[in-house]
PDB file of N, CA and C in Angstrom:
ATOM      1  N   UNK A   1     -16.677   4.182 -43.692  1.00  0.00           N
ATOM      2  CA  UNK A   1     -15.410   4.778 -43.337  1.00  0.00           C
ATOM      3  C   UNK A   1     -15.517   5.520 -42.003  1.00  0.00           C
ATOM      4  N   UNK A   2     -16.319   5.969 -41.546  1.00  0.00           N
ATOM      5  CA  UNK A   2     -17.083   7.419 -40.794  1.00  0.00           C
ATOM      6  C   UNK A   2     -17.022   6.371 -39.768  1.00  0.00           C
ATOM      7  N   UNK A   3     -17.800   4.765 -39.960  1.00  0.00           N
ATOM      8  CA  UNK A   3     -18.010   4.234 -38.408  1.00  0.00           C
ATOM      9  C   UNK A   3     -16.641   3.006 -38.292  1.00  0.00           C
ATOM     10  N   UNK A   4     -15.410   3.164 -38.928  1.00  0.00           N
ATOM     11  CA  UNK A   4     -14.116   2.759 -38.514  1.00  0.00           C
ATOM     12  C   UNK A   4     -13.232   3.845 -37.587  1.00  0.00           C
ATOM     13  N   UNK A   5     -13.452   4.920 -38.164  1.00  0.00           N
ATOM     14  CA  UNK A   5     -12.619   5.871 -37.683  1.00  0.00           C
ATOM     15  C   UNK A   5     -12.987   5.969 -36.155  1.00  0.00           C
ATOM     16  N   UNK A   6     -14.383   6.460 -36.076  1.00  0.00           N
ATOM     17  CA  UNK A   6     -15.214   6.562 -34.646  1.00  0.00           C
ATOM     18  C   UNK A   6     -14.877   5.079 -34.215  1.00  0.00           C
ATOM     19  N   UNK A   7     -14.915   3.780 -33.810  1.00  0.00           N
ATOM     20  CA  UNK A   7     -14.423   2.814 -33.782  1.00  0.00           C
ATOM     21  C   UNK A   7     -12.718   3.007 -33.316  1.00  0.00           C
ATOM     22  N   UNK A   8     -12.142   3.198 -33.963  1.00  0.00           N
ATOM     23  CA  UNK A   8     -10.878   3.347 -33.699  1.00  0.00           C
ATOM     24  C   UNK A   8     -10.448   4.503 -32.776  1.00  0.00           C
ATOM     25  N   UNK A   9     -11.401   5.693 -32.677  1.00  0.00           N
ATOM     26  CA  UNK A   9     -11.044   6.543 -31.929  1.00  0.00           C
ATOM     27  C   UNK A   9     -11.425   5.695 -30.347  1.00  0.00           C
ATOM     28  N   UNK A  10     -12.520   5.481 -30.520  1.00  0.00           N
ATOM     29  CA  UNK A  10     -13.238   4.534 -29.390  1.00  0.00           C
ATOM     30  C   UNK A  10     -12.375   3.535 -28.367  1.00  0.00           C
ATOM     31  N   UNK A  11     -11.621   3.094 -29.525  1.00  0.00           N
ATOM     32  CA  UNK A  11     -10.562   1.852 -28.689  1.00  0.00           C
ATOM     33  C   UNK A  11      -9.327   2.837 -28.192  1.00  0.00           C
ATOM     34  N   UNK A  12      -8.921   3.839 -28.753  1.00  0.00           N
ATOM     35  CA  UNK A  12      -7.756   4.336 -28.840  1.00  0.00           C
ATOM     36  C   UNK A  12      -8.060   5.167 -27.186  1.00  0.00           C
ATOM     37  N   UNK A  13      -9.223   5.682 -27.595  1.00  0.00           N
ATOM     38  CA  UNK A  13      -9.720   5.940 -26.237  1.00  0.00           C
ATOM     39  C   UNK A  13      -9.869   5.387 -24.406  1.00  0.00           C
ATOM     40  N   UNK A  14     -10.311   4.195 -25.014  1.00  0.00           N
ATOM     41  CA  UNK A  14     -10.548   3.216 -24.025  1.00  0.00           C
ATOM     42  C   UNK A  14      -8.866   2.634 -23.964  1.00  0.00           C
ATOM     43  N   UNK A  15      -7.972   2.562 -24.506  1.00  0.00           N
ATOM     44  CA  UNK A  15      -6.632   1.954 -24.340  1.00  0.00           C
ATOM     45  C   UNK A  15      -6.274   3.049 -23.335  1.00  0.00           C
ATOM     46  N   UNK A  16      -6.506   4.282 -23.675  1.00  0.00           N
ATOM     47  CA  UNK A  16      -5.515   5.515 -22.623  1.00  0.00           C
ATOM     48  C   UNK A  16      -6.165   5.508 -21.234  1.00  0.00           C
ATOM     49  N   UNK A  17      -7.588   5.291 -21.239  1.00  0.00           N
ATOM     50  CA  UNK A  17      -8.074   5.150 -20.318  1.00  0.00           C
ATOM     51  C   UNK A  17      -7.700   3.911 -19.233  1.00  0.00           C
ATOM     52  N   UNK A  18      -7.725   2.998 -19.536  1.00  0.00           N
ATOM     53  CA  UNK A  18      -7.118   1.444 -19.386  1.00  0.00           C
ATOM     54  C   UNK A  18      -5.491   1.884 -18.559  1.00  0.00           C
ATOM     55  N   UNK A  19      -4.893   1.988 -19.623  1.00  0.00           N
ATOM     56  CA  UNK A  19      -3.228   2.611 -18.883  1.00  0.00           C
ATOM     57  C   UNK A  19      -3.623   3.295 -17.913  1.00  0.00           C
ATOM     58  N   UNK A  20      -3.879   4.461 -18.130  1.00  0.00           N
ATOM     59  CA  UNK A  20      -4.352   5.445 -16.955  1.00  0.00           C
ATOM     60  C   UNK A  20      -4.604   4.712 -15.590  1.00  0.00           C
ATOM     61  N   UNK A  21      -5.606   3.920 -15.620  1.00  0.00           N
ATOM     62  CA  UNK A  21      -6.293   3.432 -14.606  1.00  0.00           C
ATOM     63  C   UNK A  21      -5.243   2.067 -13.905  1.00  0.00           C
ATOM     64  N   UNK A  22      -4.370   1.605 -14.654  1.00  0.00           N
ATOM     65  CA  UNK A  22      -3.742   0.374 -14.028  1.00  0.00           C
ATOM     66  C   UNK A  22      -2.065   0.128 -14.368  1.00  0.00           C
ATOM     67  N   UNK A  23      -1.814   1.668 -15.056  1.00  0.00           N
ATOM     68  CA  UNK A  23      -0.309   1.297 -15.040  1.00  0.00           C
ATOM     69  C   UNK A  23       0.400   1.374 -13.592  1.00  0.00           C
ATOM     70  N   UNK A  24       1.451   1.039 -13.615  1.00  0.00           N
ATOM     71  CA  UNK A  24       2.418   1.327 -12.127  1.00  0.00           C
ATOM     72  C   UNK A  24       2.611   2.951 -12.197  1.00  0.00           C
ATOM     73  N   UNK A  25       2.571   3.122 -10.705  1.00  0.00           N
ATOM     74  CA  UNK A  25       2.774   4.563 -10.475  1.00  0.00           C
ATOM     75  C   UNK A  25       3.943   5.169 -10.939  1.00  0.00           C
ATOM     76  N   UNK A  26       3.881   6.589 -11.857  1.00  0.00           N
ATOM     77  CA  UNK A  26       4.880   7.429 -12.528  1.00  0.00           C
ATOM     78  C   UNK A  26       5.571   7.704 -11.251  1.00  0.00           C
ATOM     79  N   UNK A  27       6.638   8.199 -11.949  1.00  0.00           N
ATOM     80  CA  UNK A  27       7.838   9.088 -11.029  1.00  0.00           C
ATOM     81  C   UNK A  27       6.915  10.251 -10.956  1.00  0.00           C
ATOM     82  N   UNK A  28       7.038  10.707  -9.425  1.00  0.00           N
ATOM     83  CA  UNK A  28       6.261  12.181  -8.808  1.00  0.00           C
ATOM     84  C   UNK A  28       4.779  11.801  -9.006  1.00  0.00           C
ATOM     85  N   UNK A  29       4.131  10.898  -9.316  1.00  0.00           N
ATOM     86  CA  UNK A  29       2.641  10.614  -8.848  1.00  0.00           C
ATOM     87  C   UNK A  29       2.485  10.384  -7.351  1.00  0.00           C
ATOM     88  N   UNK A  30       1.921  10.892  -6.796  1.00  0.00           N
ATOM     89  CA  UNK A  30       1.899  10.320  -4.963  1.00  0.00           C
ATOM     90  C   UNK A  30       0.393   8.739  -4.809  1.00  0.00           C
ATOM     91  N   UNK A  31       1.320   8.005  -4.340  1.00  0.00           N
ATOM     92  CA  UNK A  31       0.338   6.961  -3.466  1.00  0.00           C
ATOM     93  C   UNK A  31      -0.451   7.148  -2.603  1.00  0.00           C
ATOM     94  N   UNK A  32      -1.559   6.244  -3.010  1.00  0.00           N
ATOM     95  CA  UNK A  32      -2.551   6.937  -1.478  1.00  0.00           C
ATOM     96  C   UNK A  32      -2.365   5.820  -0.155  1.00  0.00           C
ATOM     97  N   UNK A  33      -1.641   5.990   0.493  1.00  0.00           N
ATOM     98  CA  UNK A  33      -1.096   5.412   1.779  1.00  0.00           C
ATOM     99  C   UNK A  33      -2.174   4.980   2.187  1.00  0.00           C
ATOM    100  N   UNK A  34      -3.501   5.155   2.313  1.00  0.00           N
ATOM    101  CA  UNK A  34      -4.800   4.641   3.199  1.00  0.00           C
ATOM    102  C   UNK A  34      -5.224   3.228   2.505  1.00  0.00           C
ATOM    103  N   UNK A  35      -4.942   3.690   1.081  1.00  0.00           N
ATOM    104  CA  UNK A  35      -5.852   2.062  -0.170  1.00  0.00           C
ATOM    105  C   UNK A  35      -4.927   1.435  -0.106  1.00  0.00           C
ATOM    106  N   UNK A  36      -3.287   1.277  -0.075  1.00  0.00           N
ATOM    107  CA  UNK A  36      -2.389   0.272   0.113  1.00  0.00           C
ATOM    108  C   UNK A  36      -2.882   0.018   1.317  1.00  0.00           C
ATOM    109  N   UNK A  37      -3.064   0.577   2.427  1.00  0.00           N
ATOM    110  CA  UNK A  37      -3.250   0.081   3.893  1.00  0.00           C
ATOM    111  C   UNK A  37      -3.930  -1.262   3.799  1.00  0.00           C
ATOM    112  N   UNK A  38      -4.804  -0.290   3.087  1.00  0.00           N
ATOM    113  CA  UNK A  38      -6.344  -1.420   2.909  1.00  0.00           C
ATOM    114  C   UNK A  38      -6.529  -2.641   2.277  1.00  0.00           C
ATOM    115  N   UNK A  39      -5.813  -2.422   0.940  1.00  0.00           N
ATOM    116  CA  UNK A  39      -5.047  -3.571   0.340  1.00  0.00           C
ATOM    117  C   UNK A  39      -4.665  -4.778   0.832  1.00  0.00           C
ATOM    118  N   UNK A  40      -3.183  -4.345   1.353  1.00  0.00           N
ATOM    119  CA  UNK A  40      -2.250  -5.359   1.918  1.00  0.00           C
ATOM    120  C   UNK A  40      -2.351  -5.545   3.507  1.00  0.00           C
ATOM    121  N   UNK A  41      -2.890  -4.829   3.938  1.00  0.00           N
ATOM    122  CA  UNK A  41      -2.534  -4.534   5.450  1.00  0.00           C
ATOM    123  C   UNK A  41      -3.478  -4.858   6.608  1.00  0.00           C
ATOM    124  N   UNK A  42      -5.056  -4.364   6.125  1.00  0.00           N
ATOM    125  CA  UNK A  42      -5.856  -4.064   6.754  1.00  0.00           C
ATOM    126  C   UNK A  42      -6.824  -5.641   7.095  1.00  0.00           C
ATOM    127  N   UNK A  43      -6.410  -6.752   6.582  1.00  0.00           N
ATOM    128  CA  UNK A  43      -7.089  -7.724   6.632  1.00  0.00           C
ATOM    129  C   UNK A  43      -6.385  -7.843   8.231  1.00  0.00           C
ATOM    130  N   UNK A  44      -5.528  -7.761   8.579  1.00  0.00           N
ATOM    131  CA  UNK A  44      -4.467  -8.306  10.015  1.00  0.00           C
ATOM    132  C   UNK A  44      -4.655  -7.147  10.590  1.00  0.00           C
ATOM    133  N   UNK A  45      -4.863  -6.389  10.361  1.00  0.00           N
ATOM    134  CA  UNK A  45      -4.520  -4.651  11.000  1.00  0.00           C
ATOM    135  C   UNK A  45      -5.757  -3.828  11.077  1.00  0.00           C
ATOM    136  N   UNK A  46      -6.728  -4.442  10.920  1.00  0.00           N
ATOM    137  CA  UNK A  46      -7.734  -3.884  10.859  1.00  0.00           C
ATOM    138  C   UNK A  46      -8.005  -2.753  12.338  1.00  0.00           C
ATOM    139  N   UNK A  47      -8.305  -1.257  11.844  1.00  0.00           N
ATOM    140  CA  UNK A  47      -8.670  -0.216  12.644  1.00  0.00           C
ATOM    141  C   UNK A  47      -7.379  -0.135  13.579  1.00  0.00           C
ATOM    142  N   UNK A  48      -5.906  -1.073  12.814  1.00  0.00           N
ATOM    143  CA  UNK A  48      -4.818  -0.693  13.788  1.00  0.00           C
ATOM    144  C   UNK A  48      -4.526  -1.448  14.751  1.00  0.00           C
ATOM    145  N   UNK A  49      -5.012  -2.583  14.491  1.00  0.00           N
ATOM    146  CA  UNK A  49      -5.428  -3.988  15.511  1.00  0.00           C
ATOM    147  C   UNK A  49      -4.273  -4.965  14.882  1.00  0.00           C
ATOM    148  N   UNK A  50      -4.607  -6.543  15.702  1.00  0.00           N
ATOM    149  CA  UNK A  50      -3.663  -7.050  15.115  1.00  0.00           C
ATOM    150  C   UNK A  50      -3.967  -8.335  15.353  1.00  0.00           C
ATOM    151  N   UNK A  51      -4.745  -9.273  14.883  1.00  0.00           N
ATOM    152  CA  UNK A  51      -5.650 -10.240  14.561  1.00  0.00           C
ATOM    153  C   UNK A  51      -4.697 -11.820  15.175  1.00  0.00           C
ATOM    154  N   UNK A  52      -3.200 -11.934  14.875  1.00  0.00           N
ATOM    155  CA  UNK A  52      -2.471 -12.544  15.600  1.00  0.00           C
ATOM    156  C   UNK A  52      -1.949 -12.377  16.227  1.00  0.00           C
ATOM    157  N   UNK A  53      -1.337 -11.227  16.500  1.00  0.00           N
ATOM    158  CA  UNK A  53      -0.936 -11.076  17.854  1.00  0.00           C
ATOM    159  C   UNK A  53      -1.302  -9.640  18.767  1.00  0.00           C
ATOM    160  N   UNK A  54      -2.005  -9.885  19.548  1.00  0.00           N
ATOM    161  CA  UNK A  54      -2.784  -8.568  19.871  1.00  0.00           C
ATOM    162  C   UNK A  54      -1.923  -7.582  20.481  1.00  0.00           C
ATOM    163  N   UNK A  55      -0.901  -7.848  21.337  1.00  0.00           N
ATOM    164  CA  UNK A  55       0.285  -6.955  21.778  1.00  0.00           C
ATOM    165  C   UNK A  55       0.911  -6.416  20.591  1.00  0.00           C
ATOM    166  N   UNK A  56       0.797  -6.970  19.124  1.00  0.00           N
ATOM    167  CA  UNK A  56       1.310  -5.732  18.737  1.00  0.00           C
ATOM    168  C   UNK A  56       0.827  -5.173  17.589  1.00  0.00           C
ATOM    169  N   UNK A  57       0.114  -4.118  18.151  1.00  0.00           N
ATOM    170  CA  UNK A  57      -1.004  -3.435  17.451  1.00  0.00           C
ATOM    171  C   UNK A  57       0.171  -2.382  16.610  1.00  0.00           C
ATOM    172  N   UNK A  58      -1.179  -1.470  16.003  1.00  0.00           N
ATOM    173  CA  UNK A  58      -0.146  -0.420  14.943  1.00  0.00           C
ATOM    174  C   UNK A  58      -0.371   0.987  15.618  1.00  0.00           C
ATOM    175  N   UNK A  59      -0.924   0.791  17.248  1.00  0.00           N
ATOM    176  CA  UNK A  59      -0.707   2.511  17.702  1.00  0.00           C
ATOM    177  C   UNK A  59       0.323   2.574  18.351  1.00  0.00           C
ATOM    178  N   UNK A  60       1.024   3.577  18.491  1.00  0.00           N
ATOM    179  CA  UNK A  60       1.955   4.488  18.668  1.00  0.00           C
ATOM    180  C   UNK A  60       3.109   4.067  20.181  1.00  0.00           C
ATOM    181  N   UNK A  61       2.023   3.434  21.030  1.00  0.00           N
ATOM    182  CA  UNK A  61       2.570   2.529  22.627  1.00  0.00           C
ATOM    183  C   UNK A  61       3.155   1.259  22.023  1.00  0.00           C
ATOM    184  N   UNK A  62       2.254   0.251  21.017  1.00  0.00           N
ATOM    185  CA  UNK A  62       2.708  -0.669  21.052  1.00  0.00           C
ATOM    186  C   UNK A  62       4.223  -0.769  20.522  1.00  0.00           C
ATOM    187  N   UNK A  63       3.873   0.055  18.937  1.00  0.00           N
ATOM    188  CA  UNK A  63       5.143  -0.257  17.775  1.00  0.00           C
ATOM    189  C   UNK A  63       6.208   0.304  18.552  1.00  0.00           C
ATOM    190  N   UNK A  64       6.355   1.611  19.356  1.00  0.00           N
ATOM    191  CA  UNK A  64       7.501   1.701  20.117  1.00  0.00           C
ATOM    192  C   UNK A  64       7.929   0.555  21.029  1.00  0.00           C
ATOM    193  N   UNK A  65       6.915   0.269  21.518  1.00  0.00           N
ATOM    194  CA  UNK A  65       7.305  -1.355  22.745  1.00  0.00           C
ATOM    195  C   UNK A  65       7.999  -2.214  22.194  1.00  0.00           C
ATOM    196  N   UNK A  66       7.913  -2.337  20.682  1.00  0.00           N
ATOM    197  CA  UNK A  66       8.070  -3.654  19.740  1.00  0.00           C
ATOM    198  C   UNK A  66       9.328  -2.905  19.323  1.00  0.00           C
ATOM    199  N   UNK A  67      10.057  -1.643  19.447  1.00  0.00           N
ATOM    200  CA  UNK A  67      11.048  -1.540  18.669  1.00  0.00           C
ATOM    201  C   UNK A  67      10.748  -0.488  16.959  1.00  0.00           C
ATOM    202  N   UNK A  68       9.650  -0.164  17.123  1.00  0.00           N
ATOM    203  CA  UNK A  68       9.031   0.493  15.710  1.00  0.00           C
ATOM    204  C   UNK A  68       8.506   1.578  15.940  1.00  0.00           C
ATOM    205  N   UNK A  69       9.526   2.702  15.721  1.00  0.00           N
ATOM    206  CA  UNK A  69       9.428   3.674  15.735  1.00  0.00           C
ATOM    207  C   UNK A  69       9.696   5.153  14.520  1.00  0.00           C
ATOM    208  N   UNK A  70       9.866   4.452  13.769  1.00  0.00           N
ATOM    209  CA  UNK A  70       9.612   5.136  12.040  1.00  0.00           C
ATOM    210  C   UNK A  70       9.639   4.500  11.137  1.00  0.00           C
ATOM    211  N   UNK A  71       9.432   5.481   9.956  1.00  0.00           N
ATOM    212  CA  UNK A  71       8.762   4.522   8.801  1.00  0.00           C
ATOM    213  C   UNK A  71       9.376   3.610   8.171  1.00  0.00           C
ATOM    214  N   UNK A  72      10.768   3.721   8.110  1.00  0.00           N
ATOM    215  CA  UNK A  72      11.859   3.176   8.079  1.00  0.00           C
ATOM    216  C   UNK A  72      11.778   1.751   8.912  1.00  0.00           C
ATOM    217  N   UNK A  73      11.223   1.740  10.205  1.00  0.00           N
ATOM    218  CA  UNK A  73      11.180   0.680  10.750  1.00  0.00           C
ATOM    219  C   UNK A  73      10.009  -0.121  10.881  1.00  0.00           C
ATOM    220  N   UNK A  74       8.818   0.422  10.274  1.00  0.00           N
ATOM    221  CA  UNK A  74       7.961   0.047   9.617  1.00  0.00           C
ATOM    222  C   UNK A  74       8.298  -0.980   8.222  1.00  0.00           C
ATOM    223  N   UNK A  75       9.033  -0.549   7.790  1.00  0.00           N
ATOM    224  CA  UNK A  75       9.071  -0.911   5.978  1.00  0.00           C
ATOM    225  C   UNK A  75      10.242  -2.328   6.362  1.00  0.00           C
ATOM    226  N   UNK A  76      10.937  -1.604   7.334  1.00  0.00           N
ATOM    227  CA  UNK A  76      12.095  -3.102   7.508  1.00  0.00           C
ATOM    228  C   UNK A  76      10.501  -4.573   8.082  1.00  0.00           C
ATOM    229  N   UNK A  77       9.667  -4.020   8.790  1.00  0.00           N
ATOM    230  CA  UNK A  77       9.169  -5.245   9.512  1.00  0.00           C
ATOM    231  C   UNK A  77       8.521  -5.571   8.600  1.00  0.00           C
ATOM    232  N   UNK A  78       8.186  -5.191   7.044  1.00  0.00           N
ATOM    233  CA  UNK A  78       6.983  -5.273   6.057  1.00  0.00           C
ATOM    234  C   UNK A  78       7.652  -6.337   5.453  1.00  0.00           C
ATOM    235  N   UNK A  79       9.027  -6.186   5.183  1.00  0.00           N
ATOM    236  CA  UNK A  79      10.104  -7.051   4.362  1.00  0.00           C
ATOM    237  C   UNK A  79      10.320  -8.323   5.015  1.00  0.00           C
ATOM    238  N   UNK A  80      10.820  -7.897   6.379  1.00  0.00           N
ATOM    239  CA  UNK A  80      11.343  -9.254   7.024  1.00  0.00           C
ATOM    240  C   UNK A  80      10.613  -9.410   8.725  1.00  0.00           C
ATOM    241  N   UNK A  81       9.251  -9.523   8.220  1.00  0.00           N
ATOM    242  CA  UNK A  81       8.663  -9.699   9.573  1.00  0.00           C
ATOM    243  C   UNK A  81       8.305 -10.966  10.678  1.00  0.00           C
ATOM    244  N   UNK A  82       8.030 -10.688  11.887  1.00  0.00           N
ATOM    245  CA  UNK A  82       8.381 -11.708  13.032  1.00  0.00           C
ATOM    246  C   UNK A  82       7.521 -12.731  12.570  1.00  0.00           C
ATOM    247  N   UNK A  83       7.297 -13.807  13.272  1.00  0.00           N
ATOM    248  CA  UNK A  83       6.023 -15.146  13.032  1.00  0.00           C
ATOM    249  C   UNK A  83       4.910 -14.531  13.077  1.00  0.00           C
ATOM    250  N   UNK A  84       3.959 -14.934  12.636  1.00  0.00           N
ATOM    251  CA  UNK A  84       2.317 -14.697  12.213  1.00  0.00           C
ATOM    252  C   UNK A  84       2.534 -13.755  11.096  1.00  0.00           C
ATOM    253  N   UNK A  85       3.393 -13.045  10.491  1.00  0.00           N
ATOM    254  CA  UNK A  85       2.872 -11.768   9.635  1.00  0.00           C
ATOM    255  C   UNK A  85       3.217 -12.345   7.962  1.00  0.00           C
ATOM    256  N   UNK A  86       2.602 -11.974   7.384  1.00  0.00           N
ATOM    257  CA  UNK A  86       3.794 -12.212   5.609  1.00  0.00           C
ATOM    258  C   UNK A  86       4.382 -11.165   5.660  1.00  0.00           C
ATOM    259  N   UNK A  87       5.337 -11.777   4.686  1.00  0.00           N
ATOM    260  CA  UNK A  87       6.377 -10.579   4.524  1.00  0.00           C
ATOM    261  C   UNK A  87       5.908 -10.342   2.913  1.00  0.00           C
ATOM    262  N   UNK A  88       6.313  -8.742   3.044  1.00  0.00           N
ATOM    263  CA  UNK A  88       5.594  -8.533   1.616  1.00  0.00           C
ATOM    264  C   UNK A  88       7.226  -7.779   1.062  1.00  0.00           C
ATOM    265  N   UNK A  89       7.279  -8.481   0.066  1.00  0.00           N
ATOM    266  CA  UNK A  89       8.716  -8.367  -1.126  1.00  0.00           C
ATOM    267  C   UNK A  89       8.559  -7.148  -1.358  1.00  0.00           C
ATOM    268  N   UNK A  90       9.644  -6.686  -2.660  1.00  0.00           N
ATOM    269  CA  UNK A  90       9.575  -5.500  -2.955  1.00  0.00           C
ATOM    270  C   UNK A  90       8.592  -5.223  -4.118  1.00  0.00           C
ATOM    271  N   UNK A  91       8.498  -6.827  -4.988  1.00  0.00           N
ATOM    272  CA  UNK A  91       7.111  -7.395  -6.129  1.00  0.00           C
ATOM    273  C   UNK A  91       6.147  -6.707  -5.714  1.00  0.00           C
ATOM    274  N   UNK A  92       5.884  -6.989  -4.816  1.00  0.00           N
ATOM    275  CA  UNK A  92       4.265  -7.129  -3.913  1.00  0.00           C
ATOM    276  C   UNK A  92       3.797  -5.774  -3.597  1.00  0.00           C
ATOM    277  N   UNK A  93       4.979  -5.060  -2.459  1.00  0.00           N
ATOM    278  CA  UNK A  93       4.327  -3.638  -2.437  1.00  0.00           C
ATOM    279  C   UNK A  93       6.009  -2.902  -2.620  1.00  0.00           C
ATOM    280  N   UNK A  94       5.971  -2.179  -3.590  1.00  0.00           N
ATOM    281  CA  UNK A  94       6.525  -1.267  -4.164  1.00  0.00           C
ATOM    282  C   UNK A  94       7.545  -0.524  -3.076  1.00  0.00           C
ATOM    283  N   UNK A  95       8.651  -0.050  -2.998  1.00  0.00           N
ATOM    284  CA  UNK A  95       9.167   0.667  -2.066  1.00  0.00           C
ATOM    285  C   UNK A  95       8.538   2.050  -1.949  1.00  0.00           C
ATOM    286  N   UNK A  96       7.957   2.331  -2.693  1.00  0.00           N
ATOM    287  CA  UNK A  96       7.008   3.605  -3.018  1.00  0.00           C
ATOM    288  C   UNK A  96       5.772   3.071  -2.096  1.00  0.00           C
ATOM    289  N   UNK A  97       5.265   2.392  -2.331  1.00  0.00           N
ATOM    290  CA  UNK A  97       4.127   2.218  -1.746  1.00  0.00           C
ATOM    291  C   UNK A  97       4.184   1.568  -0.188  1.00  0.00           C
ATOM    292  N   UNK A  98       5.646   0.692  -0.173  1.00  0.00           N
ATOM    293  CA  UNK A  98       5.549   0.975   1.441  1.00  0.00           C
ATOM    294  C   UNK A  98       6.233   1.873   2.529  1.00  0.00           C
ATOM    295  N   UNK A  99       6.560   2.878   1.684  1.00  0.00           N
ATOM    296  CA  UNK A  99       6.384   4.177   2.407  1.00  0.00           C
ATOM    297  C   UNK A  99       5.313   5.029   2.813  1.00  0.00           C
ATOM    298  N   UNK A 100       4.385   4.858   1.573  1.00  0.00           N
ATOM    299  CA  UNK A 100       3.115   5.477   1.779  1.00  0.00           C
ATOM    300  C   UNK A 100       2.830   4.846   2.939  1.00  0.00           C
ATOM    301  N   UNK A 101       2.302   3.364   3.205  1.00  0.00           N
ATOM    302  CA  UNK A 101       1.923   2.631   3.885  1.00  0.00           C
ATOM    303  C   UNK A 101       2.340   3.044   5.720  1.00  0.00           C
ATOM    304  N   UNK A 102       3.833   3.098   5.721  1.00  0.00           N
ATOM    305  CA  UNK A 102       4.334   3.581   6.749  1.00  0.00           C
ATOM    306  C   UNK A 102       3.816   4.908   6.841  1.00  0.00           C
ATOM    307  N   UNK A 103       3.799   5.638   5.917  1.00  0.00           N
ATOM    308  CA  UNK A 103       3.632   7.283   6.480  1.00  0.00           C
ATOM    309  C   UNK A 103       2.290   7.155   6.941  1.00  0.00           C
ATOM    310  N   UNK A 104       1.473   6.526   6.543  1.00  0.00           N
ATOM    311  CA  UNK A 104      -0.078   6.445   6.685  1.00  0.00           C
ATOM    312  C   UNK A 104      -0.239   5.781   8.306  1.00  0.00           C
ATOM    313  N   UNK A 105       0.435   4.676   8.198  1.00  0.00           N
ATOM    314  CA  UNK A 105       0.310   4.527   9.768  1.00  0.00           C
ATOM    315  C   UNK A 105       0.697   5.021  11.035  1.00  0.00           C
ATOM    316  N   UNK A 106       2.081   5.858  10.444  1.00  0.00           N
ATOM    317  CA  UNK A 106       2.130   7.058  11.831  1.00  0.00           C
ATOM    318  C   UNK A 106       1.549   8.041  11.886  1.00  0.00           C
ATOM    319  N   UNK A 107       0.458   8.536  10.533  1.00  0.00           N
ATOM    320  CA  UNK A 107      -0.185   9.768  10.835  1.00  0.00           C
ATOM    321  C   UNK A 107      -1.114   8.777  11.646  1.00  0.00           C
ATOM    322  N   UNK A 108      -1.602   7.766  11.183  1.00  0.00           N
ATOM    323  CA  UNK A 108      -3.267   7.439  11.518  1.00  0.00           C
ATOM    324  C   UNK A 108      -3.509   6.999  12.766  1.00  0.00           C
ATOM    325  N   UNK A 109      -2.809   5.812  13.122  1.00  0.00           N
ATOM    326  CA  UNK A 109      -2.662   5.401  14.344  1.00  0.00           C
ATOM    327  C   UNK A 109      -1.775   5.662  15.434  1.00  0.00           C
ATOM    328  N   UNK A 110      -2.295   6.513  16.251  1.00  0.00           N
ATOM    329  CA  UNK A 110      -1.632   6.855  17.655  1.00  0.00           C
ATOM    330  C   UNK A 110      -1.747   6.646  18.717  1.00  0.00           C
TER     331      UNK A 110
END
């Protein structure tokens, strides 16, 4: 009886843990803007670079040159972006998370 219970606490355990670790982000949990970067972003963008098209990098000269100048206009080019880039849905990265994403790249890259 003694090694069902322990058993069951065990799984019950490991289930909260599990959620914890891989549900979608709660309302008022904050995203970490750097690991989405890294995620979705950083394979093309690497250190703020821009692997197809080198004029338009993610510091602060270019994205203004290009028309991108807040996060807002960040998140529009994430959705519906020019040739070479994917566009990433709202599925893919979260409107939550591509804000983080944006906020992360105007602190980071300047």
């Amino acid at each position: 009886m003694k090694k069902r219970v322990l058993t069951a606490a065990c799984m019950l355990a490991l289930t909260a843990f599990a959620t914890t670790c891989y549900a979608d982000t709660k309302k008022g949990q904050k995203i970490d803007g750097k690991k989405e970067f890294e995620e979705h972003c950083a394979v093309c963008h690497k250190g703020g670079g821009n692997i197809v098209n080198p004029a338009k990098t993610l510091s602060k000269k270019d994205r203004e040159a290009n028309g991108i100048k807040t996060a807002k206009d960040i998140i529009a080019t994430m959705r519906k972006p020019g040739p070479g880039m994917t566009a990433f849905d709202k599925k893919t990265v979260s409107d939550k998370e591509a804000r983080a994403i944006a906020d992360y790249v105007l602190k980071t890259f300047k």
